[in-house]
Protein backbone atom coordinates (compact mmCIF):
# COMPACT_ATOMS: atom_id res chain seq x y z
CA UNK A 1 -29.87 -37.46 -40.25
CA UNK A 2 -29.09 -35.59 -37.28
CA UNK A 3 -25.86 -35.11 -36.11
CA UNK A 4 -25.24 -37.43 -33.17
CA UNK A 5 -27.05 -40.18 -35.62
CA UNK A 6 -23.91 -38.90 -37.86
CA UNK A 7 -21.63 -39.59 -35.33
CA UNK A 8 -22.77 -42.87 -34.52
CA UNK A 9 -22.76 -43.68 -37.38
CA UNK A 10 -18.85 -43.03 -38.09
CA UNK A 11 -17.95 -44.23 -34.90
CA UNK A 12 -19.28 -47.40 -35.38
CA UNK A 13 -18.69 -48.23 -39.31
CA UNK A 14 -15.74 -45.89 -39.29
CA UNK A 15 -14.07 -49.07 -37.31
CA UNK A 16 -14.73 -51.68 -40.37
CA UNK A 17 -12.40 -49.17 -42.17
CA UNK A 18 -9.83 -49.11 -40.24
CA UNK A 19 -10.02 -52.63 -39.52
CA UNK A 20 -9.87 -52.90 -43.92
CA UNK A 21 -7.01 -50.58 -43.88
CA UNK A 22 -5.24 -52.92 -41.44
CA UNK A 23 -6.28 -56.00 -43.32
CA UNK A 24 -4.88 -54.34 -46.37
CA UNK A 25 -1.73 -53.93 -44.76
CA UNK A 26 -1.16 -57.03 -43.32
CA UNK A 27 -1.94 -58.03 -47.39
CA UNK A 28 0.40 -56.48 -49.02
CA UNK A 29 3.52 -57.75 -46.62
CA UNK A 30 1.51 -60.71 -47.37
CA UNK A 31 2.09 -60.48 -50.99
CA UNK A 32 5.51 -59.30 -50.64
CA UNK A 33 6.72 -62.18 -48.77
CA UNK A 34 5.65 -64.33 -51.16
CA UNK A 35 7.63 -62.63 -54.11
CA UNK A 36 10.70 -61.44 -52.36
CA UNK A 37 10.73 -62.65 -48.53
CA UNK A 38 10.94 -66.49 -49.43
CA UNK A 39 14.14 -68.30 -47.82
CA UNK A 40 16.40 -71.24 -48.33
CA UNK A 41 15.68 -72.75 -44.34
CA UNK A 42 15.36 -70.98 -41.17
CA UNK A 43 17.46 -72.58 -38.16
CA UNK A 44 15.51 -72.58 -34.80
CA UNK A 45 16.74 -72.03 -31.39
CA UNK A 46 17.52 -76.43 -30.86
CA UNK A 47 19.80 -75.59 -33.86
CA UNK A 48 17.60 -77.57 -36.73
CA UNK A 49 16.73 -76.19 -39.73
CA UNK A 50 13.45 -75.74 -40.84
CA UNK A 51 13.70 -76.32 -44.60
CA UNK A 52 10.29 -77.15 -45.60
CA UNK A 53 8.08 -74.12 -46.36
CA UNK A 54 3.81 -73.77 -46.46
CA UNK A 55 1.36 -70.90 -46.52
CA UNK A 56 -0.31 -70.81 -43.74
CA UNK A 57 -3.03 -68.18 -42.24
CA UNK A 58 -4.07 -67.08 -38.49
CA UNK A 59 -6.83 -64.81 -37.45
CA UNK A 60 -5.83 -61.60 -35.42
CA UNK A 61 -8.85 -60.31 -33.00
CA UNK A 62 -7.95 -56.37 -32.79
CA UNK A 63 -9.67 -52.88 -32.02
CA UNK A 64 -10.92 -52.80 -34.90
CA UNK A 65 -11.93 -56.37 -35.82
CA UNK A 66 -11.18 -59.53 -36.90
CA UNK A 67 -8.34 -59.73 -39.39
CA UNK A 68 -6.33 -62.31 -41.21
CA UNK A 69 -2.97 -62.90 -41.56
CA UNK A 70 -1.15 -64.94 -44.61
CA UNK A 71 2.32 -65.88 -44.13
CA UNK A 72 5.30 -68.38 -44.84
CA UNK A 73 5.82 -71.35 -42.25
CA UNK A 74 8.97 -72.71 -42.04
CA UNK A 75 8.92 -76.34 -40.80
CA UNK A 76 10.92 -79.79 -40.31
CA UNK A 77 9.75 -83.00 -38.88
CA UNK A 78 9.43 -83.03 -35.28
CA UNK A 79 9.97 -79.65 -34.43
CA UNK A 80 7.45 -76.21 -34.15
CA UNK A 81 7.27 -74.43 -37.40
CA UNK A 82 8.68 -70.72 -37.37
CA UNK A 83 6.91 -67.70 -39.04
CA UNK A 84 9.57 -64.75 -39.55
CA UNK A 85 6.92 -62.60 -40.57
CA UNK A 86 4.42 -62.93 -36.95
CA UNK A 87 7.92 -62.10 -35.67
CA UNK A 88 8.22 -59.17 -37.52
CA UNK A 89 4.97 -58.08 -36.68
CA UNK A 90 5.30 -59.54 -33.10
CA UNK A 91 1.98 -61.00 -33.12
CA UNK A 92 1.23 -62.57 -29.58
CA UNK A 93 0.34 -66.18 -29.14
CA UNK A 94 -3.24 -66.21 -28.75
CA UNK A 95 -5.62 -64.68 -31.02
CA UNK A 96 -6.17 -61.53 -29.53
CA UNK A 97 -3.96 -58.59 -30.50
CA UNK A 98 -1.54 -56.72 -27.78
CA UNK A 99 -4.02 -53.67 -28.85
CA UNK A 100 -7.05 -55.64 -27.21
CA UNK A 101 -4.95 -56.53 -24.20
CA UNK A 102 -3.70 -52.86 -23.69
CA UNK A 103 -7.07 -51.74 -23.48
CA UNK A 104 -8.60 -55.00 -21.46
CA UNK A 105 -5.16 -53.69 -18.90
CA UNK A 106 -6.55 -50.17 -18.69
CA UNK A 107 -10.47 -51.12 -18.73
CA UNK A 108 -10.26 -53.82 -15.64
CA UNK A 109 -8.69 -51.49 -12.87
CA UNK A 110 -11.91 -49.77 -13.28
CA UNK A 111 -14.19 -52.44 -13.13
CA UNK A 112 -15.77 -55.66 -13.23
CA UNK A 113 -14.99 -58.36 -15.90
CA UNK A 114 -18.52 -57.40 -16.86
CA UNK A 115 -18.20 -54.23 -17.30
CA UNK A 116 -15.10 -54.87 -19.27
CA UNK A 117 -16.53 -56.91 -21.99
CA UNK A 118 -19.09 -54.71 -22.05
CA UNK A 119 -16.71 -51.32 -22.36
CA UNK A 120 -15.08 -53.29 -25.29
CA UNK A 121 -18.39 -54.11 -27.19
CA UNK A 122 -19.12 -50.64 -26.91
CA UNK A 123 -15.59 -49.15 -27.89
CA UNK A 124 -14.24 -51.32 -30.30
CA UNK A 125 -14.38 -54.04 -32.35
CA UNK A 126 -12.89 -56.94 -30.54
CA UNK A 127 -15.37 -59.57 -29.64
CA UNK A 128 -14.31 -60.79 -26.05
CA UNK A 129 -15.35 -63.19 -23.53
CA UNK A 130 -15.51 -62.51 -19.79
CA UNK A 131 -12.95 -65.32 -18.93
CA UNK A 132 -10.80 -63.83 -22.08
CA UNK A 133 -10.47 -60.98 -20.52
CA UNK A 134 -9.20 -62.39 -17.14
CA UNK A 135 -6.58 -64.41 -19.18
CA UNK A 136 -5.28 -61.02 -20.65
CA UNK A 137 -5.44 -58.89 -17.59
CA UNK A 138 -2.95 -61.81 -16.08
CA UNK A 139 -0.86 -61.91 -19.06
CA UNK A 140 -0.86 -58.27 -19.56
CA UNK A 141 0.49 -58.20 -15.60
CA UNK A 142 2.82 -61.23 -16.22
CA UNK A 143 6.36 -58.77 -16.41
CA UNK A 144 6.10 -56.50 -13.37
CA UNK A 145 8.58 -58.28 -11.19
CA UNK A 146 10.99 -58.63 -14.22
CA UNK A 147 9.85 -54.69 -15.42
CA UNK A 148 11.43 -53.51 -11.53
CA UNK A 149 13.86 -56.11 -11.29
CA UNK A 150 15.69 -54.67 -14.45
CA UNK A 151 14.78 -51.04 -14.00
CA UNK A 152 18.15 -49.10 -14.91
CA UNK A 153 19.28 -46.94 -11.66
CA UNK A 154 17.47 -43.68 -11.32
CA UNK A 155 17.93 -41.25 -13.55
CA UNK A 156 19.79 -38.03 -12.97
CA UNK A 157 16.76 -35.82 -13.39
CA UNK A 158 15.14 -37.57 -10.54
CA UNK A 159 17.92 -38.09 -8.44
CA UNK A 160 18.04 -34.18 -8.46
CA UNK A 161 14.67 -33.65 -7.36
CA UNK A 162 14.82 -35.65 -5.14
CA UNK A 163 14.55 -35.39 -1.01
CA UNK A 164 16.78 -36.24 1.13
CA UNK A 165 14.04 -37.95 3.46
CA UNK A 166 13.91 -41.96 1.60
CA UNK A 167 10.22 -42.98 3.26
CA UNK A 168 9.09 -46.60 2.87
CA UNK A 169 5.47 -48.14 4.71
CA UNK A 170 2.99 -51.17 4.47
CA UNK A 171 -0.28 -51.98 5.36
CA UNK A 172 -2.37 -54.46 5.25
CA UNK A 173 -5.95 -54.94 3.30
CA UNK A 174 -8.04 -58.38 3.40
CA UNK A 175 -9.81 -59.38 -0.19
CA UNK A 176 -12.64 -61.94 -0.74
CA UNK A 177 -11.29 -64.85 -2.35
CA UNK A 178 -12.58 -68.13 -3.53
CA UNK A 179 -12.01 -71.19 -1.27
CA UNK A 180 -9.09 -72.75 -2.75
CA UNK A 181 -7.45 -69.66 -3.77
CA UNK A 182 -7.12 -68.58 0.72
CA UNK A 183 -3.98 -69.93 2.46
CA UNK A 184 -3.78 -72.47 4.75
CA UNK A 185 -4.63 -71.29 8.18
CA UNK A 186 -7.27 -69.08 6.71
CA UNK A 187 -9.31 -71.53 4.48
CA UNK A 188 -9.45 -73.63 7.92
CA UNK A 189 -10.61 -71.20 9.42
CA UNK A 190 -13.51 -70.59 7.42
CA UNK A 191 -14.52 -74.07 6.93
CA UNK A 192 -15.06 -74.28 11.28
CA UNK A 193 -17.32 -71.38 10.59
CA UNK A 194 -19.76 -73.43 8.71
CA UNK A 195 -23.28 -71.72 8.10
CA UNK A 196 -25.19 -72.05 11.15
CA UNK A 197 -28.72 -71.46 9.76
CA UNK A 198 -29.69 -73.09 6.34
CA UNK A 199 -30.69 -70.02 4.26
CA UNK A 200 -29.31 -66.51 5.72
CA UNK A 201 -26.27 -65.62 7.96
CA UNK A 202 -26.37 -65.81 11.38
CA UNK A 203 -25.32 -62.82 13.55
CA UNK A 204 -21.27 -61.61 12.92
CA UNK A 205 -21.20 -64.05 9.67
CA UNK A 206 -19.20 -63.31 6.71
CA UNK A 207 -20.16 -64.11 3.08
CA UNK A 208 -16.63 -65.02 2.21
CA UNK A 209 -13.17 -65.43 3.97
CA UNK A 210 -10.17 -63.05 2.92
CA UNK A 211 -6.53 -63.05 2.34
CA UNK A 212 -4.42 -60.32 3.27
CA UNK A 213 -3.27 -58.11 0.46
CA UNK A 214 0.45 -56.37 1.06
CA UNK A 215 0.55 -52.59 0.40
CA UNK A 216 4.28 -50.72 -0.09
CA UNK A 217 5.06 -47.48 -1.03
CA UNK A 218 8.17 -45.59 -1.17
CA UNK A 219 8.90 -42.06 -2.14
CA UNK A 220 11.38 -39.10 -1.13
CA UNK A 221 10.81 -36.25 0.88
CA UNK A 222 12.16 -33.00 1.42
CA UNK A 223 12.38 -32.76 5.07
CA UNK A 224 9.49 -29.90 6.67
CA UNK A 225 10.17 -28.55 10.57
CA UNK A 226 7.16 -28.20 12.04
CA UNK A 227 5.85 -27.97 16.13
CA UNK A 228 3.43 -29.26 18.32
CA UNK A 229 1.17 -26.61 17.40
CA UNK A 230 1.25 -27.13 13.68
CA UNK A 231 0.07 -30.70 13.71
CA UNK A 232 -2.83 -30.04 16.45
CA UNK A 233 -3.56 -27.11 13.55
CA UNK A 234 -3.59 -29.04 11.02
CA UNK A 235 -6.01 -31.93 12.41
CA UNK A 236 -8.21 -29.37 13.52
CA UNK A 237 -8.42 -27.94 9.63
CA UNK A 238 -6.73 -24.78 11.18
CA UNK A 239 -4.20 -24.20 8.36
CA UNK A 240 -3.08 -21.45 5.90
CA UNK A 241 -3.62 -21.56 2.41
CA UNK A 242 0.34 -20.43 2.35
CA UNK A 243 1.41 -23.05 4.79
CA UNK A 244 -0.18 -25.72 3.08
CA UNK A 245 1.14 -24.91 0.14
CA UNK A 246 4.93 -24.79 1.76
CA UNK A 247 4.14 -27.94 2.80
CA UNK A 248 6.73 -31.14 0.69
CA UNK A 249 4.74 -33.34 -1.44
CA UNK A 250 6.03 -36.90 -1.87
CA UNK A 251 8.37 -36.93 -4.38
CA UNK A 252 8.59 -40.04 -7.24
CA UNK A 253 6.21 -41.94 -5.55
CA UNK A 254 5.85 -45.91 -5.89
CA UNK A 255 3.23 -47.75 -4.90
CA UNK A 256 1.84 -51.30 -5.17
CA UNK A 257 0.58 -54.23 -3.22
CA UNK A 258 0.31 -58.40 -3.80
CA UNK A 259 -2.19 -60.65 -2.15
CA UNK A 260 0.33 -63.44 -3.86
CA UNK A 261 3.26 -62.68 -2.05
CA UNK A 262 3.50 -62.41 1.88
CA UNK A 263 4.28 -59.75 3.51
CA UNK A 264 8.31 -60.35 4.01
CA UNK A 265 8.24 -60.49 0.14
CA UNK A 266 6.45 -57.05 -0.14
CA UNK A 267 8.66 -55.96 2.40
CA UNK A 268 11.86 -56.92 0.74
CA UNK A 269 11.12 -55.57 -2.50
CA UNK A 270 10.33 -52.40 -1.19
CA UNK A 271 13.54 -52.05 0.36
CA UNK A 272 14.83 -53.08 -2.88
CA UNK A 273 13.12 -50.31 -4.38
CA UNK A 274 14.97 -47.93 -2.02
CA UNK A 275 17.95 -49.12 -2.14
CA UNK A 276 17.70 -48.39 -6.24
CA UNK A 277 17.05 -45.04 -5.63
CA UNK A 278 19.57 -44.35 -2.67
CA UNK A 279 22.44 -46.78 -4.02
CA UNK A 280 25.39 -44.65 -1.99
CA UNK A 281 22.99 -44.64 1.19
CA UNK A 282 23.22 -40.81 1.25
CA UNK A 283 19.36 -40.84 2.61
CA UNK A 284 17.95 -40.69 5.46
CA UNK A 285 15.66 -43.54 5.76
CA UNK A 286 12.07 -43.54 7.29
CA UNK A 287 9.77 -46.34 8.13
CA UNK A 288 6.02 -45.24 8.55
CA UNK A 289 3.93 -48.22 10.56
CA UNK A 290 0.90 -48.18 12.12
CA UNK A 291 2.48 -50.85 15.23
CA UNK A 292 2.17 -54.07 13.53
CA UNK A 293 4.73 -55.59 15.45
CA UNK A 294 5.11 -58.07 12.45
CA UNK A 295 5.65 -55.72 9.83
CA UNK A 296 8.43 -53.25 12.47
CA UNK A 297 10.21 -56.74 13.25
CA UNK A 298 10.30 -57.47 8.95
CA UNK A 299 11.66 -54.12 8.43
CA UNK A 300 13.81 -54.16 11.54
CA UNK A 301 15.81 -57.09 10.05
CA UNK A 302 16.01 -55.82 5.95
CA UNK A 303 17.41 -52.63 7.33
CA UNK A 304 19.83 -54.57 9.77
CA UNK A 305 20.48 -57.44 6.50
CA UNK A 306 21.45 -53.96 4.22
CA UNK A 307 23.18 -51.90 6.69
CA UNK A 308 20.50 -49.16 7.06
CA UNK A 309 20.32 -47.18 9.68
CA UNK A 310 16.55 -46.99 9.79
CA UNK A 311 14.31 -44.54 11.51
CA UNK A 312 10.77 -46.46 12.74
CA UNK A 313 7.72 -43.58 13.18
CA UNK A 314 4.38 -44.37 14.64
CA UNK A 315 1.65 -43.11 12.60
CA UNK A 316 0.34 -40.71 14.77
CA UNK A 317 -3.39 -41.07 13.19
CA UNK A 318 -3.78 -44.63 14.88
CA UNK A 319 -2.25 -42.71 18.00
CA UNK A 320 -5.28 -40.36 17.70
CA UNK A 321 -7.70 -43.49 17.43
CA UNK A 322 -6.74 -45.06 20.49
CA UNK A 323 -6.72 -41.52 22.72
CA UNK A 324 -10.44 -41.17 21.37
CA UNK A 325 -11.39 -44.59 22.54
CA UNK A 326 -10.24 -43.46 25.91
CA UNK A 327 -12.01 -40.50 25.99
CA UNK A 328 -15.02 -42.08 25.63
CA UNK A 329 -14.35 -44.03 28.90
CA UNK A 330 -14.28 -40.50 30.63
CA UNK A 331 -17.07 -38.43 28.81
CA UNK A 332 -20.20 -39.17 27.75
CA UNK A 333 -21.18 -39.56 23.61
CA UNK A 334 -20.86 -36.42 21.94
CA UNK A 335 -19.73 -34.41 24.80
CA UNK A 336 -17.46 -31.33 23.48
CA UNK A 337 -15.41 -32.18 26.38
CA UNK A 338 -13.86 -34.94 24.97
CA UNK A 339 -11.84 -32.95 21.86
CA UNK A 340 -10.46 -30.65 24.12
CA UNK A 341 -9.10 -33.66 25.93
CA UNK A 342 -7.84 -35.19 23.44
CA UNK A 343 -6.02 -32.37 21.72
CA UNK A 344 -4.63 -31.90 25.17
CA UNK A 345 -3.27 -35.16 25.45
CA UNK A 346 -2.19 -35.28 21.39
CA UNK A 347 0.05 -31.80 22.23
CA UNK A 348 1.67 -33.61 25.44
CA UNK A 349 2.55 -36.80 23.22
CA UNK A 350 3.89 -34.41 20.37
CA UNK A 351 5.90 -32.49 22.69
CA UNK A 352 7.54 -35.72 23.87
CA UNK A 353 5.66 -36.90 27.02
CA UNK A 354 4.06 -40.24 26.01
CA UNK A 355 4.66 -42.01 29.07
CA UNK A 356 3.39 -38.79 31.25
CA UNK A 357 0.50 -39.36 29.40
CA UNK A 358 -0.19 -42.76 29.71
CA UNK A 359 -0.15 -43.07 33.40
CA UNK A 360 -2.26 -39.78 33.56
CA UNK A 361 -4.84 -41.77 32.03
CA UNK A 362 -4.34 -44.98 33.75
CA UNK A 363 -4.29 -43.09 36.94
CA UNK A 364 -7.95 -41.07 35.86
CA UNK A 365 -9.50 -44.31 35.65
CA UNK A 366 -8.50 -45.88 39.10
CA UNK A 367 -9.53 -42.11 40.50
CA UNK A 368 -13.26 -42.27 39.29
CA UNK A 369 -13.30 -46.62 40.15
CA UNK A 370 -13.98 -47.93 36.71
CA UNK A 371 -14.81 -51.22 36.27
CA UNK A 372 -12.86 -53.06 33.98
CA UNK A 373 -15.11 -52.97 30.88
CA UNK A 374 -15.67 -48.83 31.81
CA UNK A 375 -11.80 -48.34 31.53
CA UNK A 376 -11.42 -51.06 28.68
CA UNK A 377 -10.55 -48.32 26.24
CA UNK A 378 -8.13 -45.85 28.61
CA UNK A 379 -6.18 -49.56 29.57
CA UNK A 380 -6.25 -50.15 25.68
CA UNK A 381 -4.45 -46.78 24.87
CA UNK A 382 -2.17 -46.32 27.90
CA UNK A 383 -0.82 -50.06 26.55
CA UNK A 384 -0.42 -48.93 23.27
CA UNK A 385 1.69 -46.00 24.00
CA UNK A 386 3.92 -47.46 26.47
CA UNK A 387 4.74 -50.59 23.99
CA UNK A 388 5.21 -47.97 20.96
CA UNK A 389 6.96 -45.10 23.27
CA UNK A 390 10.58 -45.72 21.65
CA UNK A 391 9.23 -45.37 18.01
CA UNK A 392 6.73 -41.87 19.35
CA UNK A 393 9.58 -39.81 19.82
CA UNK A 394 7.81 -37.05 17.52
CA UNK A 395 9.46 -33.78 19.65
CA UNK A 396 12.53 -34.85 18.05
CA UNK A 397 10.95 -36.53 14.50
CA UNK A 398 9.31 -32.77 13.97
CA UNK A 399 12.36 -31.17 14.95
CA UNK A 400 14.46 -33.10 11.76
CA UNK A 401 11.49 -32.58 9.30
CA UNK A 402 10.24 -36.37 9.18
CA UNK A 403 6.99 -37.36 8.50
CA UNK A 404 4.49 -38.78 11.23
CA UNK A 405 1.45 -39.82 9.58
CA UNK A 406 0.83 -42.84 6.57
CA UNK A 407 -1.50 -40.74 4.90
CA UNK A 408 0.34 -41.86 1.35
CA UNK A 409 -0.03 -45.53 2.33
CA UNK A 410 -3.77 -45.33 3.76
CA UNK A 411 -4.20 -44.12 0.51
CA UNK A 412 -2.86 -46.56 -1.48
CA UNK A 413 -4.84 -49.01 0.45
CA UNK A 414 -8.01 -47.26 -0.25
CA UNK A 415 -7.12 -46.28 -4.35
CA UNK A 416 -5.04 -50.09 -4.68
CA UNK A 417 -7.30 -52.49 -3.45
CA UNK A 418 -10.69 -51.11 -1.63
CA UNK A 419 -11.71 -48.93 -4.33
CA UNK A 420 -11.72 -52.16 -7.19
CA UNK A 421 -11.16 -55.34 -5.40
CA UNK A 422 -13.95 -54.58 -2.92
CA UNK A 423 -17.31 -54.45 -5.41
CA UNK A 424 -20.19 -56.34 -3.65
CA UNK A 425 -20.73 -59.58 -4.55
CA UNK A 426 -16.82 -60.14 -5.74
CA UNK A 427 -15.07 -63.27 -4.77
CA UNK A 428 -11.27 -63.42 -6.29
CA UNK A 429 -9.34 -66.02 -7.46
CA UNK A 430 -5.65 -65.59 -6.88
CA UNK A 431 -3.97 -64.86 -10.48
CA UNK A 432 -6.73 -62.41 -11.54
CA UNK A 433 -6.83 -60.64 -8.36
CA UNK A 434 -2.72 -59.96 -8.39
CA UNK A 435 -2.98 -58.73 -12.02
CA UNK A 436 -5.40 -56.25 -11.38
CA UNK A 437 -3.50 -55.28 -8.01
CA UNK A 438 -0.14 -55.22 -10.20
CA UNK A 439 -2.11 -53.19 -13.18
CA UNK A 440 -3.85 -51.07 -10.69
CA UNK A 441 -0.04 -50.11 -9.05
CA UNK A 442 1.52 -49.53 -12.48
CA UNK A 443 -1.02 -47.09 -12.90
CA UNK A 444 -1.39 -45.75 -9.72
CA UNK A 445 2.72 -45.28 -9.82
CA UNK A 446 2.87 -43.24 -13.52
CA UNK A 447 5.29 -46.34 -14.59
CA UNK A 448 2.72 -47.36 -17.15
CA UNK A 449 3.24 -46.32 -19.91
CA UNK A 450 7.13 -47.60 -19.73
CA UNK A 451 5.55 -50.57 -18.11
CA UNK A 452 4.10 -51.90 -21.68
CA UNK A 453 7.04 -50.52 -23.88
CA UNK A 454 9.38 -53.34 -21.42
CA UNK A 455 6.46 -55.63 -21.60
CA UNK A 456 5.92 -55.58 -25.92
CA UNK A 457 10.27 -56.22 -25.82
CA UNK A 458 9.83 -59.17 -23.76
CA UNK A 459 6.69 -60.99 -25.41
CA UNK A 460 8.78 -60.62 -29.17
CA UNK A 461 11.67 -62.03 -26.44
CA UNK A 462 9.60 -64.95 -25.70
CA UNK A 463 7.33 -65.35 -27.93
CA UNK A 464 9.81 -65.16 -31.09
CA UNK A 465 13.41 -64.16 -30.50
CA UNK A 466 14.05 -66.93 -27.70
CA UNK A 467 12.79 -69.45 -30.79
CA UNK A 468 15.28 -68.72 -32.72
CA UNK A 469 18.80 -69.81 -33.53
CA UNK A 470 20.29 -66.09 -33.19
CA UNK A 471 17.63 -63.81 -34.34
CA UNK A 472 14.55 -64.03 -36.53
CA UNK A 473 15.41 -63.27 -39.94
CA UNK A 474 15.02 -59.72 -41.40
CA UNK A 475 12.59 -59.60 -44.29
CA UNK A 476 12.47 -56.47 -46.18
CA UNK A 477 9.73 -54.27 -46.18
CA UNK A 478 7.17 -53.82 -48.87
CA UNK A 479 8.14 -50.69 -50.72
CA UNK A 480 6.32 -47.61 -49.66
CA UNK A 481 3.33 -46.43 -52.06
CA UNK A 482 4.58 -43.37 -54.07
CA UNK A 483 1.98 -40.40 -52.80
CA UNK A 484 -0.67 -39.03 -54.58
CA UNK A 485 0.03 -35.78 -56.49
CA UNK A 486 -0.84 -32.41 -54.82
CA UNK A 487 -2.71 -31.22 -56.99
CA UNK A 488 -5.24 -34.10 -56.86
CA UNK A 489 -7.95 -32.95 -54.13
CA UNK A 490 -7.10 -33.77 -50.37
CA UNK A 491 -10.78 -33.80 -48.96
CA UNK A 492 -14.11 -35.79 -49.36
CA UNK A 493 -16.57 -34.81 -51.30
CA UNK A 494 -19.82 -35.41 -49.93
């Protein structure tokens, strides 16, 4: 045999040991419980005893395999029978172990449901339907509001590195859903755009309606002075390798999004998250928006609810957008004139002359007699900046060190819900959507890991503790197998 046929050949059958040595195991407490682990009654949470003991079995699908458990019910007429020992173990309530749903967690931020099942054939030995594995990506999702909720204060090694900048932002990102899973006014919506021809879209139709996903993220900052000059630099690529890496990174960053909750729910918690982190409102807080007028008004009225004094920035990228789109009203496509007009006009705003700037261009479209489809794009940005002027006051935000652009939030758009929730053909329903959103953010946030410690506690919470009268009873462990002698040889011989 070659060697790849070698390993192939472990991989694969090396899992039907593994999944004997775990039989064997669950065996032997088996066996013990029967000789030493028997009791008089158990009392269950209602306060009833369950006096009336059978042996009774239940199949366990793990990594490895299918495996069988034996073990003492406790029971009394009426009432659910308690098994101290699946509490011991703290089996879940359906057949599939929390092993399988750890790995179905990690597997579908990736990809499909497909390509789940299929990563799962190929990796282990769980056998796994595709609408399985929906049902444990929800449940596997099921404690992240309780996980934040009843996150202790931040901890001291954080709270020293952290800024003293306390940024917060949304956006918004539309994903495909099913019919009945889009709300009201959207669903509408899409049934008065009924197909127009029989068997292919008409011109500007969609395959499927959306519903807007919320994205949040908060982080700290350590504040970074900078000029005019260094942000027209640094959009032009014209940058030091030494400046650059000066330049803060956001620190203890959080970020997640819900197409289940709106967005003055996403909103809220992330000012909840912030106000965890800053609890003596010693930061300085900083709103990064692109001009949704909803979302400003939203966090506008948490900040005034809490107390904050909040400072709102306009994302100067969507500034950038909108001077472009006038540009083009002045210069012809691809004419070289146009950057150096913008960047012009981008230093002027920077150095604190927004509404200098939008009259200049209002006023270069009456002087060359635009029509009003020619100037559609200068009236479009002069608007823009003279509605947003009081939150572009960016002389003064670079002066204090602030941040001006939502590059961390674009990015959490694009990594959250674009990258996964946007594969052709995909049409969500709502509960396995927000899992993978919520699974995606855990992830995405480094709070994984503590994520599914906090979520094992509260499934032996629920699923066993909560069941019973104070605490599932203790049964004692099998003894431990007395080691082999070392002088005995350690390795195989083959």
């Amino acid at each position: 045999m070659e060697h790849s046929e070698v390993e192939t050949l472990i991989e694969t059958e090396g899992r039907e040991v593994l999944r004997e040595l775990l039989q064997s195991h669950l065996t032997l407490r088996s066996e013990h419980e029967q000789r030493e682990g028997k009791l008089d009654e158990v009392v269950g949470a209602e306060g009833v005893a369950r006096t009336h003991r059978r042996t009774t079995e239940r199949g366990l699908e793990t990594v490895f395999g299918r495996v069988q458990e034996t073990r003492i019910s406790y029971g009394a007429r009426g009432h659910d029978s308690l098994q101290p020992m699946d509490a011991a173990l703290n089996l879940p309530a359906e057949l599939y172990s929390h092993g399988v749903r750890r790995r179905v967690a990690q597997e579908v931020v990736r990809g499909s449901f497909d390509d789940v099942v299929a990563a799962l054939r190929r990796t282990t030995g769980a056998q796994i339907a595709k609408r399985q594995v929906e049902q444990l990506a929800i449940r596997a999702a099921g404690d992240f509001e309780e996980f934040y909720r009843t996150r202790e204060k931040v901890s001291l090694l954080q709270e020293a590195t952290s800024g003293p900048l306390l940024v917060v932002s949304f956006d918004g990102k539309g994903i495909t859903m099913r019919p009945e899973h889009l709300r009201d006014a959207t669903r509408k919506a899409a049934e008065a755009r009924a197909h127009k021809l029989g068997k292919r879209l008409s011109k500007g139709e969609k395959t499927g309606a959306k519903r807007m996903a919320t994205v949040a993220a908060v982080y700290t900052l350590q504040p970074y002075e900078r000029g005019p000059e260094d942000i027209v630099g640094d959009l032009r690529g014209v940058v030091d390798a030494d400046v650059k890496a000066r330049r803060p990174r956001p620190e203890h960053k959080r970020v997640w999004a819900s197409v289940a909750d709106d967005m003055p729910d996403v909103i809220r918690a992330a000012f909840d998250e912030g106000r965890r982190r800053d609890p003596a409102m010693m930061k300085r807080w900083v709103a990064l928006v692109d001009g949704n007028k909803t979302q400003i008004k939203r966090a506008r009225r948490e900040a005034e609810r809490r107390g904050i004094e909040l400072t709102i920035v306009l994302d100067i990228i969507h500034v950038i957008e909108y001077l472009w789109d006038a540009a083009w009203c002045f210069f012809a496509e691809g004419d070289a004139g146009a950057q150096a007009w913008v960047t012009e006009r981008l230093r002027r705003i920077l150095s604190g002359g927004v509404s200098l700037v939008a009259a200049g261009i209002r006023r270069s479209a009456t002087k060359r007699k635009l029509s009003r489809n020619q100037r559609k794009g200068a009236d479009d940005c002069a608007r823009y900046l003279l509605a947003n002027k009081k939150l572009m006051s960016y002389d003064q935000y670079l002066a204090d060190g602030l941040p001006i652009a939502t590059g961390v939030i674009e990015g959490a758009c694009r990594h959250l819900v674009r990258d996964r929730m946007d594969i052709t053909g995909a049409r969500w329903g709502l509960d396995g959507a927000e899992a993978v959103l919520r699974l995606r953010s855990l992830i995405a946030s480094g709070d994984f890991d503590d994520y599914w410690r906090f979520h094992l506690a509260q499934e032996k919470l629920i699923n066993h503790t909560m069941r019973y009268a104070k605490a599932p009873p203790k049964l004692k462990p099998p003894p431990t197998p007395t080691k082999r002698s070392r002088s005995r040889p350690t390795h195989l011989r083959l």
